[in-house]
Protein backbone atom coordinates (compact mmCIF):
# COMPACT_ATOMS: atom_id res chain seq x y z
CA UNK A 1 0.00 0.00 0.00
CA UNK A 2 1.84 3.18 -1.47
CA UNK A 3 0.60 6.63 0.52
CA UNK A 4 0.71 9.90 -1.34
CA UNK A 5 4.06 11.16 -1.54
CA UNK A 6 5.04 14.18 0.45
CA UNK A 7 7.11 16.89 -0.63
CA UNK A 8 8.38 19.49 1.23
CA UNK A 9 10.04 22.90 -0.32
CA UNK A 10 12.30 25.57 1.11
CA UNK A 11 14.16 22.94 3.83
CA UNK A 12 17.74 24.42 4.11
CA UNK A 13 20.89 22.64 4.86
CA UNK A 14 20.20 23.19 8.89
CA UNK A 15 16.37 22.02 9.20
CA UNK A 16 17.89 18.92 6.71
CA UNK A 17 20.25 17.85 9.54
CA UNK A 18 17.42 18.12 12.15
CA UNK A 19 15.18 16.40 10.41
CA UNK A 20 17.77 13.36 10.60
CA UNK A 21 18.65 13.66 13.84
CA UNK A 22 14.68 13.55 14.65
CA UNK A 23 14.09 10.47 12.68
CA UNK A 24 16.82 8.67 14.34
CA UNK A 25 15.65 9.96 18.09
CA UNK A 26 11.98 9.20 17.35
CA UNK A 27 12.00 6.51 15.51
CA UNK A 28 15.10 4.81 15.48
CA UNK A 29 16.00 5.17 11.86
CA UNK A 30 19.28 6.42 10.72
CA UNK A 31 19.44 8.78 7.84
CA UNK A 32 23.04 8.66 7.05
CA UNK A 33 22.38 10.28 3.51
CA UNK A 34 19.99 12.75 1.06
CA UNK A 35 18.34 9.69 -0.50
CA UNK A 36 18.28 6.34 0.84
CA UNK A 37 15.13 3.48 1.88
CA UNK A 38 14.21 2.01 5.53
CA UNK A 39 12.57 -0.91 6.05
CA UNK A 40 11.69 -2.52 8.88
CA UNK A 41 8.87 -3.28 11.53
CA UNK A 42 6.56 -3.58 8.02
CA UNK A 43 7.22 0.03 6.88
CA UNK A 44 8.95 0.88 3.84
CA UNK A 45 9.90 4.59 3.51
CA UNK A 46 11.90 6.13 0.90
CA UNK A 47 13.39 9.48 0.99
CA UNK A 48 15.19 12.01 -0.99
CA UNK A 49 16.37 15.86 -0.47
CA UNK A 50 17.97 17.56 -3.63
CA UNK A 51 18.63 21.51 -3.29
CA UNK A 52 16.25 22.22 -0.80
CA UNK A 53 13.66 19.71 -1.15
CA UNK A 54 13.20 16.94 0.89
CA UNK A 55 10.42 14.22 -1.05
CA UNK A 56 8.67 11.17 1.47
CA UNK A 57 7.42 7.95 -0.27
CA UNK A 58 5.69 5.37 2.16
CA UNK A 59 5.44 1.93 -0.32
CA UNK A 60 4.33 -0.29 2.36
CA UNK A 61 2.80 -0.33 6.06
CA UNK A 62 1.48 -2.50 8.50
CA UNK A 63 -2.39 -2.56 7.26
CA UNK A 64 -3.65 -0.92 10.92
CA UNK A 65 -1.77 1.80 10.37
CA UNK A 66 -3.50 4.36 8.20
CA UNK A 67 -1.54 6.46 5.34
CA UNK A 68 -3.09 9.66 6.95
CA UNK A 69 -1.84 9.12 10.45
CA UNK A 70 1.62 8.10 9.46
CA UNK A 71 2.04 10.93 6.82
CA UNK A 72 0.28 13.48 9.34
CA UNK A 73 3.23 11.90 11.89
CA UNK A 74 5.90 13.19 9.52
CA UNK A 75 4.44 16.56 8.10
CA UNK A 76 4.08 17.45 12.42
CA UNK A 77 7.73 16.17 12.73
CA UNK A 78 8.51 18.41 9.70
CA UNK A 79 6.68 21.59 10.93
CA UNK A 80 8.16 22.02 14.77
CA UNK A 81 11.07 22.61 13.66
């Protein structure tokens, strides 16, 4: 089950290196580079920042976990910072 990708604009160099460090506090996942997939605990994510835009592809989740609530999980991840 693919969710709807979600693409961010405007994320400079600084937020990018947040935004890893966040995934790997939260969630345990380390995001060691701009583009890379996780997968693990039936989750698939694939990510990708180029020049100031970081782009989220979910291609598989566990089926009681809803596409909104893990996307909504990210883009509230993505906005406190």
């Amino acid at each position: 089950m693919t969710c709807p990708p979600i693409t961010m604009h405007n994320i400079d160099a600084a937020e990018w290196l947040r935004l890893k460090a966040m995934a790997q506090a939260k969630t345990g996942v380390s995001v060691a580079s701009d583009s890379g997939t996780y997968t693990g605990h039936g989750f698939t994510v694939t990510w990708g920042y180029i020049d100031g835009t970081l782009s989220i592809l979910i291609t598989n989740h566990p089926t009681f976990v809803s596409c909104d609530y893990v996307n909504g999980l990210i883009r509230h991840g993505i906005a406190s910072l």
